[in-house]
Protein backbone atom coordinates (compact mmCIF):
# COMPACT_ATOMS: atom_id res chain seq x y z
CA UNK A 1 0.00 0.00 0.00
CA UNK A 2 1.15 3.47 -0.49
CA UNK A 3 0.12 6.40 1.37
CA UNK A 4 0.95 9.99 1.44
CA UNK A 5 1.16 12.20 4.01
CA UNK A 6 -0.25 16.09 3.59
CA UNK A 7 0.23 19.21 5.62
CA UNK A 8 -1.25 22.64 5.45
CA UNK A 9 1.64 25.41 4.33
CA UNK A 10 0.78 26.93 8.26
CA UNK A 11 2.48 23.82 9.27
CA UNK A 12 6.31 25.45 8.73
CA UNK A 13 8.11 22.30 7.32
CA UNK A 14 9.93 24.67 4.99
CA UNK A 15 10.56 26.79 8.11
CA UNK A 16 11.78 23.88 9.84
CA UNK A 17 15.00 22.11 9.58
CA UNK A 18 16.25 20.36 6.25
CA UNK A 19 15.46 16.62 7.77
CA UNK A 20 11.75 17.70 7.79
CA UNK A 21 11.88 18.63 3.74
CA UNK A 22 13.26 15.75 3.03
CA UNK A 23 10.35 13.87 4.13
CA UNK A 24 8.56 14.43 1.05
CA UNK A 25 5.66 15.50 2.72
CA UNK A 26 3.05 17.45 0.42
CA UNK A 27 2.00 21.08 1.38
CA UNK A 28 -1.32 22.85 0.62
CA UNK A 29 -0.83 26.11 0.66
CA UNK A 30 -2.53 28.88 2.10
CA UNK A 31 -2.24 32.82 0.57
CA UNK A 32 -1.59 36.10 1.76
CA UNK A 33 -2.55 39.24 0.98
CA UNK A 34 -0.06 42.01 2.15
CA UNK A 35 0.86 45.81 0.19
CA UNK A 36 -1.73 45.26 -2.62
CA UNK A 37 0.16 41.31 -3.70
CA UNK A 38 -1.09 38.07 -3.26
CA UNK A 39 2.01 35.35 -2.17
CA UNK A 40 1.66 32.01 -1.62
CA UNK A 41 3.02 30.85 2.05
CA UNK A 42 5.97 28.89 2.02
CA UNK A 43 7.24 29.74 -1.79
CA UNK A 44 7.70 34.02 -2.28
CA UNK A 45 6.74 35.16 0.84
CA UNK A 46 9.60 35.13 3.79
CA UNK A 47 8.62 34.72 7.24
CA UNK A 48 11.67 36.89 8.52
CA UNK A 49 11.50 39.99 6.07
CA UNK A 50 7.57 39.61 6.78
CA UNK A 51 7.91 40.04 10.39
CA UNK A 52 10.31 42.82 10.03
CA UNK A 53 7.86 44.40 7.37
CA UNK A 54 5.32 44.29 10.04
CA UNK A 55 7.25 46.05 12.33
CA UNK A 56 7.62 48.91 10.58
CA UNK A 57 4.34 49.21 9.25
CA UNK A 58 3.00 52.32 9.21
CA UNK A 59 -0.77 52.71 10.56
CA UNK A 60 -1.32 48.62 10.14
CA UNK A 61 -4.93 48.93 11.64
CA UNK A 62 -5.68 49.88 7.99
CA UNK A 63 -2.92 47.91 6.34
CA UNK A 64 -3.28 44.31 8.25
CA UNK A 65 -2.26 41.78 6.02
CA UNK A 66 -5.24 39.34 5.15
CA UNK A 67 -4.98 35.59 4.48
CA UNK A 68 -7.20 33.65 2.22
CA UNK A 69 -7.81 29.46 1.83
CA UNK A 70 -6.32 27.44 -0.64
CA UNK A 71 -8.46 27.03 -3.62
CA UNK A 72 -10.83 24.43 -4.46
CA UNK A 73 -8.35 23.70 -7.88
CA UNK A 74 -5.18 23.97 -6.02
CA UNK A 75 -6.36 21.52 -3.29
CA UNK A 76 -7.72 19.29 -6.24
CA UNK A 77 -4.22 19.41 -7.87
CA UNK A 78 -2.81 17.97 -5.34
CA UNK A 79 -4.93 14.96 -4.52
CA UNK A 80 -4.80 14.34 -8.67
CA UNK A 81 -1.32 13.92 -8.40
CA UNK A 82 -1.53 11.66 -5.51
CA UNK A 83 -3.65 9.04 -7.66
CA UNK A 84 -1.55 9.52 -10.96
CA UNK A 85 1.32 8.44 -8.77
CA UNK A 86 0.25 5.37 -7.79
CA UNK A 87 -1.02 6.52 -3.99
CA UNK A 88 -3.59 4.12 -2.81
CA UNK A 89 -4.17 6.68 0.38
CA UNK A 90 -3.53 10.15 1.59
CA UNK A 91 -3.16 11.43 5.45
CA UNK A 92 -3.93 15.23 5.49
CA UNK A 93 -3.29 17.15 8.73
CA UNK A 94 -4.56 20.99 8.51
CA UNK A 95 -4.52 24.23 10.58
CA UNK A 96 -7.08 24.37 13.48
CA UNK A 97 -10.63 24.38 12.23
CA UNK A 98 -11.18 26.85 14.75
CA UNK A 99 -8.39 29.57 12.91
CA UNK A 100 -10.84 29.60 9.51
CA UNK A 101 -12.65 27.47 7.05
CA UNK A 102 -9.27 25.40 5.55
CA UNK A 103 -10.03 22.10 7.34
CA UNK A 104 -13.83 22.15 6.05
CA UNK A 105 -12.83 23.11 2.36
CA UNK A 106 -9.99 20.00 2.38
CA UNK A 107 -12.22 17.85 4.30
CA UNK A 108 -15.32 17.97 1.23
CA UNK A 109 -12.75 17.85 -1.70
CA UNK A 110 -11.38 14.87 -0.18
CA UNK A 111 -15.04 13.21 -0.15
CA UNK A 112 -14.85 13.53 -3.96
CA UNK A 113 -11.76 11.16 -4.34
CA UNK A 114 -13.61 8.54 -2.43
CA UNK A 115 -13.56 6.47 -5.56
CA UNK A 116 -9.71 6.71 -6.20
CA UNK A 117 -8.44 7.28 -3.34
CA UNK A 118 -8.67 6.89 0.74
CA UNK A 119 -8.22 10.24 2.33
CA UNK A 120 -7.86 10.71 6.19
CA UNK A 121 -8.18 14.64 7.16
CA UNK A 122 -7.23 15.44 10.47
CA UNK A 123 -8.21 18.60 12.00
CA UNK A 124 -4.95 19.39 13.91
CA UNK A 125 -6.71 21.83 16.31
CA UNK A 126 -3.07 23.76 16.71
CA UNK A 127 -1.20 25.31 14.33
CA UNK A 128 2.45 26.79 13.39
CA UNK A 129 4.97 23.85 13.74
CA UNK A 130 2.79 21.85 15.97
CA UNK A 131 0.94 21.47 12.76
CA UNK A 132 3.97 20.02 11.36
CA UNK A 133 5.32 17.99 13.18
CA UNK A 134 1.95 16.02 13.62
CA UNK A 135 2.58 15.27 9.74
CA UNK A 136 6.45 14.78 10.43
CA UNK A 137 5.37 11.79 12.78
CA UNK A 138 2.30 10.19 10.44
CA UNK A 139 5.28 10.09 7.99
CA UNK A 140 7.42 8.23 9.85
CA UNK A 141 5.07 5.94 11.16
CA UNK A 142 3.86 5.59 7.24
CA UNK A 143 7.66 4.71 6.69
CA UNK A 144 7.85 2.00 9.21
CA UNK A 145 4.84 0.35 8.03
CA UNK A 146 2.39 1.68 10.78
CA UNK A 147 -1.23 0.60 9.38
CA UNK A 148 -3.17 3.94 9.02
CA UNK A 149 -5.97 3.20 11.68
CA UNK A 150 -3.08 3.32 14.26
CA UNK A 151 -1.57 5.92 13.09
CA UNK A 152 -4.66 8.24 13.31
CA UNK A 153 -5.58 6.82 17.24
CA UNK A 154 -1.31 8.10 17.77
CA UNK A 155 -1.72 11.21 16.17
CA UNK A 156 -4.73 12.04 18.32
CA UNK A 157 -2.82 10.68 21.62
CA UNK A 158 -0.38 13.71 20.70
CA UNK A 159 -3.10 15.97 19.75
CA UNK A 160 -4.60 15.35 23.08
CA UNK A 161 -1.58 16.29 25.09
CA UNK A 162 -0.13 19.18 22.72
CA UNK A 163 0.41 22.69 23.98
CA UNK A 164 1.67 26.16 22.70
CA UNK A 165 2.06 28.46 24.79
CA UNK A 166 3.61 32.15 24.53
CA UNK A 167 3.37 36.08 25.21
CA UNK A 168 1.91 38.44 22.43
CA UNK A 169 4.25 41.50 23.25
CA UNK A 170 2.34 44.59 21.97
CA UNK A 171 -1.69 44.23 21.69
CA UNK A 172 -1.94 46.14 18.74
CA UNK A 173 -2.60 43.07 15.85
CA UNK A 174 -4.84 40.87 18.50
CA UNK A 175 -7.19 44.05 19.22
CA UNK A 176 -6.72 45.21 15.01
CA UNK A 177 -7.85 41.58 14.03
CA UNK A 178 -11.01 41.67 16.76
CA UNK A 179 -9.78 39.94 19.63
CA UNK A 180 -10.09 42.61 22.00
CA UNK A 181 -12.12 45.08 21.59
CA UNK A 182 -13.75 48.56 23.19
CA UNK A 183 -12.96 49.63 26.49
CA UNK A 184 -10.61 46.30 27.17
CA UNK A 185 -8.84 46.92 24.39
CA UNK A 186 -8.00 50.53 25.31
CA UNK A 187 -7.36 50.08 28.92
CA UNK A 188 -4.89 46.98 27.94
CA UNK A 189 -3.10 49.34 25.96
CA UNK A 190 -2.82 52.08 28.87
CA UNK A 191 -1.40 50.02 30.91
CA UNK A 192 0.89 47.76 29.13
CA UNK A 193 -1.29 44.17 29.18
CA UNK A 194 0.44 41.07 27.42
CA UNK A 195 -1.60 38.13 27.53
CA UNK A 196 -0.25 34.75 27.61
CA UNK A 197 -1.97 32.80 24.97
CA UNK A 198 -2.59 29.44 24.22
CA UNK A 199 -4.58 26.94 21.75
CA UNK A 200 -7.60 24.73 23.45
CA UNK A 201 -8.60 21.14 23.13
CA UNK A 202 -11.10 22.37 20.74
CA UNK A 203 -8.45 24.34 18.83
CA UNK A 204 -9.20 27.79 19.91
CA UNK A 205 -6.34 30.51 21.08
CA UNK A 206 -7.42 31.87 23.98
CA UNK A 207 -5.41 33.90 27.16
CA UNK A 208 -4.20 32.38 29.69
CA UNK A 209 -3.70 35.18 31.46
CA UNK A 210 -3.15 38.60 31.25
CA UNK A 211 0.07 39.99 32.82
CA UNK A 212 1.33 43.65 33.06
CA UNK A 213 4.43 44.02 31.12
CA UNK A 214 5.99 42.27 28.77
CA UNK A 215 8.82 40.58 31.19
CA UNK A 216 6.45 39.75 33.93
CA UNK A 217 4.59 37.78 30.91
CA UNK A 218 7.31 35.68 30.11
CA UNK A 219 8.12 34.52 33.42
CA UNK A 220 4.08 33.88 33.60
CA UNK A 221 4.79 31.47 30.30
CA UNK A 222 7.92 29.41 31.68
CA UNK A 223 5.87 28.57 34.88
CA UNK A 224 2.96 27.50 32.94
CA UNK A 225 5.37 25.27 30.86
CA UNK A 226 7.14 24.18 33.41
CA UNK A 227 3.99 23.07 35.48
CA UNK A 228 3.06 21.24 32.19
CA UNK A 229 6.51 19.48 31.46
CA UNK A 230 6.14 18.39 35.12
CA UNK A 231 8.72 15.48 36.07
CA UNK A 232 8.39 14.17 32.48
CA UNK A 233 11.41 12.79 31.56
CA UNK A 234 12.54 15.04 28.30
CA UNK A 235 13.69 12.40 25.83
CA UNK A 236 9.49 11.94 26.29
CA UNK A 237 8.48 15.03 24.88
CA UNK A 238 9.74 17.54 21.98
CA UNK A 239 10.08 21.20 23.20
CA UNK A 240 10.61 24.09 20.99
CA UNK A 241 10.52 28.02 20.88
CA UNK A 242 7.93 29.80 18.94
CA UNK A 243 8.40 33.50 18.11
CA UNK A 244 7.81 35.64 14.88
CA UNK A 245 10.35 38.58 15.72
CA UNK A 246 13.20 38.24 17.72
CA UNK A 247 13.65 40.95 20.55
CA UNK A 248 10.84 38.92 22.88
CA UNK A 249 12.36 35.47 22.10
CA UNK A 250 16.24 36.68 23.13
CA UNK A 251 14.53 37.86 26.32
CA UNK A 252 12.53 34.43 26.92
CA UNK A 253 15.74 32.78 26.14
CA UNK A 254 17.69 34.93 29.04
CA UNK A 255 14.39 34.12 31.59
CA UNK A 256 13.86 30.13 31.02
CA UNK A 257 17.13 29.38 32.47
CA UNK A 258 15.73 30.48 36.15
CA UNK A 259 12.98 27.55 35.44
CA UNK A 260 15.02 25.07 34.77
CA UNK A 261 14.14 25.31 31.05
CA UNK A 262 15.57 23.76 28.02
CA UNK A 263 14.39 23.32 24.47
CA UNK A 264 15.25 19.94 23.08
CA UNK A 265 14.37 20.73 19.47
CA UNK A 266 15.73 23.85 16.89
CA UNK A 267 13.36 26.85 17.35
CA UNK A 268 10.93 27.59 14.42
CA UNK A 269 9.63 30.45 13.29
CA UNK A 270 5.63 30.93 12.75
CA UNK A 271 4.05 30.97 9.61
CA UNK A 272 2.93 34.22 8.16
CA UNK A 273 -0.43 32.88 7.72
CA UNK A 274 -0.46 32.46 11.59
CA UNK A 275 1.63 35.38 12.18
CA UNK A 276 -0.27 38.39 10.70
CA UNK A 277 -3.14 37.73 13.42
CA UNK A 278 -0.64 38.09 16.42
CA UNK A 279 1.74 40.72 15.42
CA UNK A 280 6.10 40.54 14.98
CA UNK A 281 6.25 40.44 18.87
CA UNK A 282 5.28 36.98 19.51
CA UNK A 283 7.61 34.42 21.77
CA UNK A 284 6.30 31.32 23.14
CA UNK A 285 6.83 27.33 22.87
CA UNK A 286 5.25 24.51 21.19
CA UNK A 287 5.28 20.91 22.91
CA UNK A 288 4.43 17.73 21.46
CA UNK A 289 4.62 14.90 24.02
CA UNK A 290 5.71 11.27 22.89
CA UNK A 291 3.69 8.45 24.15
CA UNK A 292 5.89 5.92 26.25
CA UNK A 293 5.66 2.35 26.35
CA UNK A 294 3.86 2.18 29.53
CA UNK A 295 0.88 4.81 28.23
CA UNK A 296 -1.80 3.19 26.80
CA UNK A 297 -3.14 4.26 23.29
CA UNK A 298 -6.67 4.46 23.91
């Protein structure tokens, strides 16, 4: 049997270390719109000069970049390829439902292969390199011969258990895009609020809290992480920093060490897609816990 293995372009891969694009893992890509062009994430538009583009944006309340969903045709494409080459089934993992319509669009396509091929869409309920590496671990268990039905009950084990967690430095994108609004939004900015976010079981990102000052939030972050890591032992877990600029993650890099922090896996950088809804001042970490022999699967 052979099966391929799908992510959505939120998922970073080509963010990510080399290893991961070697995988030959298929992206669907989502687009952004940003200064009157249209790119396509993951091919002409670079997360690093994008960040730095956003910091320097002048008046972004009326120049937020927008995002839009793959199209029906360029999802299509994809899955047509699949069959001419031979794959017998396809394992799609996708942004959050929760962050926009992506999951639902890939999810009824898919039901229109039924009679070529199998497709298995998973609704990731996370996104950035969470995403990612949920697809980077279907592959590998598609490599060692995992049959699919087990590999869908171990990708929701992980899903279960994942975790991002991180400070949104400056409020101005997350009250721009709607997420707080009116007075709260106006008093938060008087008096310096940065809320620790983080994504829900049901895919949602949500504060935490909400901490005064920007320092006082990332010490908030690396004792919520380190209450989650509790005495897990860390060859049982992967642990990465999340950030789109990089003056907040230098300074969550100089706190961690007073928690007894310490990444096991290279930082990665969050997609644009995800990205232009929080703002270049994001720093955080993404956790994807590996199920030991002792856990049970179900």
């Amino acid at each position: 049997m052979k099966r391929k293995v799908f992510c959505t372009s939120t998922g970073c891969l080509e963010y990510a270390p080399q290893r991961y694009r070697e995988m030959g893992i298929g992206i669907i890509r989502i687009h952004v719109l940003f200064e009157g062009k249209e790119y396509l994430e993951g091919i002409d538009l670079d997360p690093v000069e994008f960040y730095e583009k956003l910091e320097k944006l002048e008046a972004p309340k009326n120049n937020l970049p927008k995002t839009a969903m793959p199209t029906r045709a360029e999802i299509q494409a994809h899955f047509d390829q699949a069959v001419a080459e031979g794959y017998d089934e396809a394992i799609v993992i996708v942004i959050s439902s929760a962050m926009g319509g992506t999951y639902n669009l890939i999810r009824m396509v898919a039901e229109e292969y039924a009679d070529r091929i199998k497709i298995t869409v998973i609704d990731s309920k996370i996104t950035c390199f969470g995403e990612g590496l949920l697809a980077v671990k279907a592959q590998e268990m598609v490599n060692a011969g995992v049959p699919t039905e087990t590999i869908v009950k171990e990708i929701q084990w992980m899903m279960a258990r994942q975790e991002f967690v991180g400070v949104d430095g400056k409020l101005d994108y997350l009250i721009y895009n709607g997420r707080l609004k009116g007075g709260k939004a106006f008093f938060g900015k008087m008096l310096s609020i940065c809320p620790v976010v983080h994504f829900t079981k049901e895919g949602e990102i949500v504060a935490l809290a909400s901490v005064r000052t920007q320092k006082k939030a990332l010490h908030k972050t690396c004792e919520v992480l380190k209450e989650l890591l509790g005495d897990r032992d860390p060859k049982d877990y992967l642990l990465w920093h999340i950030y789109t600029g990089p003056s907040l993650l230098e300074t969550l890099k100089e706190i961690e060490g007073e928690y007894g922090i310490s990444c096991n896996h290279e930082p990665v950088i969050m997609s644009p897609v995800s990205g232009c809804h929080n703002g270049p001042w994001l720093a955080g970490y993404g956790v994807l816990f590996l199920r030991r022999e002792d856990e049970p699967l179900e």
